[in-house]
C-alpha atoms as a PDB file:
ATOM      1  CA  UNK A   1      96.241 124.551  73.425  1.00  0.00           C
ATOM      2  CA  UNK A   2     100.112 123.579  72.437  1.00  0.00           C
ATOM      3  CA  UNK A   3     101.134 124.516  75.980  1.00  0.00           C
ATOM      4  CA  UNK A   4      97.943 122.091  77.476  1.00  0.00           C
ATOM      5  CA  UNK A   5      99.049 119.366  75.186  1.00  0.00           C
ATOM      6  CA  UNK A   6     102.558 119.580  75.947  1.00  0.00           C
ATOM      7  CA  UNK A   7     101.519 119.094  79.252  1.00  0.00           C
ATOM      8  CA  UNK A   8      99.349 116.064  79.221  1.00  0.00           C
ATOM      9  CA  UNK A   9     102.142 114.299  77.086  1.00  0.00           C
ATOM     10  CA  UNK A  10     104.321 115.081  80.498  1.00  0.00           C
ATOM     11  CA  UNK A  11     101.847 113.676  82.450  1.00  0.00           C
ATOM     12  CA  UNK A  12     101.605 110.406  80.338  1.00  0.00           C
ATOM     13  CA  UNK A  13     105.357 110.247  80.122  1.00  0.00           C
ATOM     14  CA  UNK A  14     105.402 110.661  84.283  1.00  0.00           C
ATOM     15  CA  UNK A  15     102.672 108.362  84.611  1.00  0.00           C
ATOM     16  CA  UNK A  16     104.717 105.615  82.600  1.00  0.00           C
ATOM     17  CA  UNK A  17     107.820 106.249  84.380  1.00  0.00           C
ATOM     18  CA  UNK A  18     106.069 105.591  87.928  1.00  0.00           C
ATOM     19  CA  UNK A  19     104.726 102.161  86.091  1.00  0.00           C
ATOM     20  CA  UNK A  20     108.526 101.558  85.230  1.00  0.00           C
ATOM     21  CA  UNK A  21     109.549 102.153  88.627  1.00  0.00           C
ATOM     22  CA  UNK A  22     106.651 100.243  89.949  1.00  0.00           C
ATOM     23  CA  UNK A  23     107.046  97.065  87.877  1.00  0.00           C
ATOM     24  CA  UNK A  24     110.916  97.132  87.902  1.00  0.00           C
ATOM     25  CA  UNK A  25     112.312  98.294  91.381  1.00  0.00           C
ATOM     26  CA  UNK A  26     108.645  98.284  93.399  1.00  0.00           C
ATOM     27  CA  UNK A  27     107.157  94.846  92.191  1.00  0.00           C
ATOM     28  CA  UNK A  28     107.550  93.172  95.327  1.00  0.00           C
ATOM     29  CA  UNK A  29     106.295  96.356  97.575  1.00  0.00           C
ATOM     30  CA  UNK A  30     104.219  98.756  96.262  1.00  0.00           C
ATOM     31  CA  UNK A  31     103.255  96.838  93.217  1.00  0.00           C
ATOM     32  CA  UNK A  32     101.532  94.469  95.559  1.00  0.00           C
ATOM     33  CA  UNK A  33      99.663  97.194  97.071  1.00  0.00           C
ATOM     34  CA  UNK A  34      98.494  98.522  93.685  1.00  0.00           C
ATOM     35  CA  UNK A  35      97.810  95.095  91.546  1.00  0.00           C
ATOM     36  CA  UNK A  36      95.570  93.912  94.983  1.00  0.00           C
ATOM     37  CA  UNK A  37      93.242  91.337  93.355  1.00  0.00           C
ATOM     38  CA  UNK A  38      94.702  91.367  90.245  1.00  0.00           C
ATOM     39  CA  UNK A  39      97.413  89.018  91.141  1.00  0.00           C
ATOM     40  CA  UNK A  40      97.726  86.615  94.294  1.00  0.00           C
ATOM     41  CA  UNK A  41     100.339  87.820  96.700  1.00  0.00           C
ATOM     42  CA  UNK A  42     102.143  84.851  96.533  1.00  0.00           C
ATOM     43  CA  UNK A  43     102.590  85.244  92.779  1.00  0.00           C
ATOM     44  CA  UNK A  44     104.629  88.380  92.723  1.00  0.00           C
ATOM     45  CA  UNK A  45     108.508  87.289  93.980  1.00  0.00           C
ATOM     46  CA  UNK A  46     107.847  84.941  90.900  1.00  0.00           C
ATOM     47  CA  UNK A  47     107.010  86.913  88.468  1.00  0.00           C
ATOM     48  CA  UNK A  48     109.694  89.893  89.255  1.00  0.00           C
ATOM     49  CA  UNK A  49     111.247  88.966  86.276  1.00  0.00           C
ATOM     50  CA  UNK A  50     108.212  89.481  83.801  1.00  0.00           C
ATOM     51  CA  UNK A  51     107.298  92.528  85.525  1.00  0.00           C
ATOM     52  CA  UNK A  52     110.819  94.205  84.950  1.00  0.00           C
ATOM     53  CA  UNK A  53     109.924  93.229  81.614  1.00  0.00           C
ATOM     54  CA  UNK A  54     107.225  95.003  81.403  1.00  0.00           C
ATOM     55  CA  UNK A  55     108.386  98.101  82.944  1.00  0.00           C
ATOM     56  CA  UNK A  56     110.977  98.682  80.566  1.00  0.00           C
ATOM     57  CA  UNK A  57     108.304  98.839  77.795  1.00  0.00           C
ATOM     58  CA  UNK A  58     106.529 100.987  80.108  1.00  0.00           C
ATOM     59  CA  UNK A  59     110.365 103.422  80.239  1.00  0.00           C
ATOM     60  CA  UNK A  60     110.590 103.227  76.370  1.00  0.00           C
ATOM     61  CA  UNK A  61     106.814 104.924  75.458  1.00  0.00           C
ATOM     62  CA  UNK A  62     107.866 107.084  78.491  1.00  0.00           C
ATOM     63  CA  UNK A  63     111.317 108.093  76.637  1.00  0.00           C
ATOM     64  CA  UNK A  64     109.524 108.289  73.384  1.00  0.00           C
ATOM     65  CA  UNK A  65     107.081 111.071  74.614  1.00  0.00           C
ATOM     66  CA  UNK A  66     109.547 112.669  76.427  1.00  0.00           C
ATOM     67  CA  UNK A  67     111.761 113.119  73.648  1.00  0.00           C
ATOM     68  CA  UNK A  68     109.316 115.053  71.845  1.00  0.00           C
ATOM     69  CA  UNK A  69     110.117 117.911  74.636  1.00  0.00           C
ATOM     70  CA  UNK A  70     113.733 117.913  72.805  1.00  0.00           C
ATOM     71  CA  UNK A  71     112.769 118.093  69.068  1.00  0.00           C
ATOM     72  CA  UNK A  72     112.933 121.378  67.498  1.00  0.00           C
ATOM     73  CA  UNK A  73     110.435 120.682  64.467  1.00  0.00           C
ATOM     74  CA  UNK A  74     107.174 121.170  66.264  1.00  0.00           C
ATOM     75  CA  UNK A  75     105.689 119.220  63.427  1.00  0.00           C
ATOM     76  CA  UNK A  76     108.142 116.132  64.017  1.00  0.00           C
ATOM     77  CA  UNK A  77     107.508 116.292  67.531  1.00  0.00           C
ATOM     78  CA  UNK A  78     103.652 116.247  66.847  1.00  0.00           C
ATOM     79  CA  UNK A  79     103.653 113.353  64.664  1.00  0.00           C
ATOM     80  CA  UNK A  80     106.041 111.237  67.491  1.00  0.00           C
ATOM     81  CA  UNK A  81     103.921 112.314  70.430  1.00  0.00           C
ATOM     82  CA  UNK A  82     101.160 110.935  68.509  1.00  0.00           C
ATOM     83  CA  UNK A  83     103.125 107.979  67.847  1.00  0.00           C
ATOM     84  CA  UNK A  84     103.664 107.257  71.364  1.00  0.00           C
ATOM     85  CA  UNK A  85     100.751 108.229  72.608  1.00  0.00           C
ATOM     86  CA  UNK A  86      99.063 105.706  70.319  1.00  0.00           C
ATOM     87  CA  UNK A  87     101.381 102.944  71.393  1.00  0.00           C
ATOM     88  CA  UNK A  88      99.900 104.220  74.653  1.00  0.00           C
ATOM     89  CA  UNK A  89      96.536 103.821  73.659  1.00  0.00           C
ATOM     90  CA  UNK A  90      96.781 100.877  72.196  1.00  0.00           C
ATOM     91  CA  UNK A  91      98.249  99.151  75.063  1.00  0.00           C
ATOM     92  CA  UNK A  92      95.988 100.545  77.700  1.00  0.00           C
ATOM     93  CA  UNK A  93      92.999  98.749  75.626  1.00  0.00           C
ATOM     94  CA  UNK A  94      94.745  96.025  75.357  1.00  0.00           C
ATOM     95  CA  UNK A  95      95.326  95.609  79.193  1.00  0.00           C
ATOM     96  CA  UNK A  96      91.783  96.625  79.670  1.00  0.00           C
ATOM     97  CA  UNK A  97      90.528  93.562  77.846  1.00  0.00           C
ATOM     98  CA  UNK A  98      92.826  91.264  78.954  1.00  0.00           C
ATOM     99  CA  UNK A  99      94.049  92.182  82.601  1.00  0.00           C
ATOM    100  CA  UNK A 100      91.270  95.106  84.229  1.00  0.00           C
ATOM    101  CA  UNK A 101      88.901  97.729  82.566  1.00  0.00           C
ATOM    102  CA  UNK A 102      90.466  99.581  85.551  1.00  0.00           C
ATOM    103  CA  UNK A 103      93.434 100.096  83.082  1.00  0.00           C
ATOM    104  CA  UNK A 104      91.693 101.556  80.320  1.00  0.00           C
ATOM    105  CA  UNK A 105      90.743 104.450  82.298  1.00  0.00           C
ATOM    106  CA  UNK A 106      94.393 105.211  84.429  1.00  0.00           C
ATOM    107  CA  UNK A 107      96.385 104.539  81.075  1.00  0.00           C
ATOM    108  CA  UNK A 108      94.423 104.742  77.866  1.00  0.00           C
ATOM    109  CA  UNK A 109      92.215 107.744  78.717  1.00  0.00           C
ATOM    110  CA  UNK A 110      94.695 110.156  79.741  1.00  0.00           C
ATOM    111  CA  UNK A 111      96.546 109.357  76.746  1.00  0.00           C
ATOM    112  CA  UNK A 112      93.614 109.704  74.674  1.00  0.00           C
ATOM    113  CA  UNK A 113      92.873 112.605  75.797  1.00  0.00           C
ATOM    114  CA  UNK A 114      96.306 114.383  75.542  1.00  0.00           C
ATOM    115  CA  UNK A 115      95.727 113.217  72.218  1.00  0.00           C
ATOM    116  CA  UNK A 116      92.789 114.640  71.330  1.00  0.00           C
ATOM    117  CA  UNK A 117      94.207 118.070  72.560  1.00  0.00           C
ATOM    118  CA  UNK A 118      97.076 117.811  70.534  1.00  0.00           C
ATOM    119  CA  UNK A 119      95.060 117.213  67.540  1.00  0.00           C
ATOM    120  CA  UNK A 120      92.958 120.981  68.292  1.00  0.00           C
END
């Protein structure tokens, strides 16, 4: 189960560094294609800024889990993975509610679910 758990924090953390790359380099290209509806095209050169924003947030829960890959106490690196993944959580409800239930399910769930494997 560590080994499983170890890898759906890697998947989380990859996950949140294609949102990073998405919102801060892509925001104009592909994150048109993948915010369709969401946003009106014409919106997006606009709000590059906010988005860059946003992906950095997205970079620092990715760091975060992906330092717990470099942290010798397994028990330290348990309680920051849960941490993270938490913040995780928390903001894929949060975007859920506010933004698209779409969200809950490609950001919260995975996270929730490496979580509850961590926790076995």
């Amino acid at each position: 189960m560590e080994i499983l758990g170890k890898i759906l924090v890697g998947l989380v953390a990859l996950e949140h560094l294609y949102i990073l790359y998405i919102e801060m380099f892509a925001w104009e290209t592909k994150g048109k294609e993948i915010f369709k509806g969401s946003l009106a095209p014409e919106l997006f050169k606009p709000t590059k800024t906010l988005a860059a924003n946003q992906g950095l947030y997205n970079g620092f829960l990715a760091a975060g889990l992906i330092w717990t890959f470099f942290i010798e106490d397994r028990q330290w690196a348990f309680y920051i993975a849960v941490f993270f993944l938490t913040c995780v959580i928390v903001a894929g409800i949060y975007g859920a509610v506010t933004a698209s239930k779409k969200i809950f399910f490609v950001q919260a769930l995975p996270a929730i679910v490496a979580l509850v494997v961590l926790h076995m």
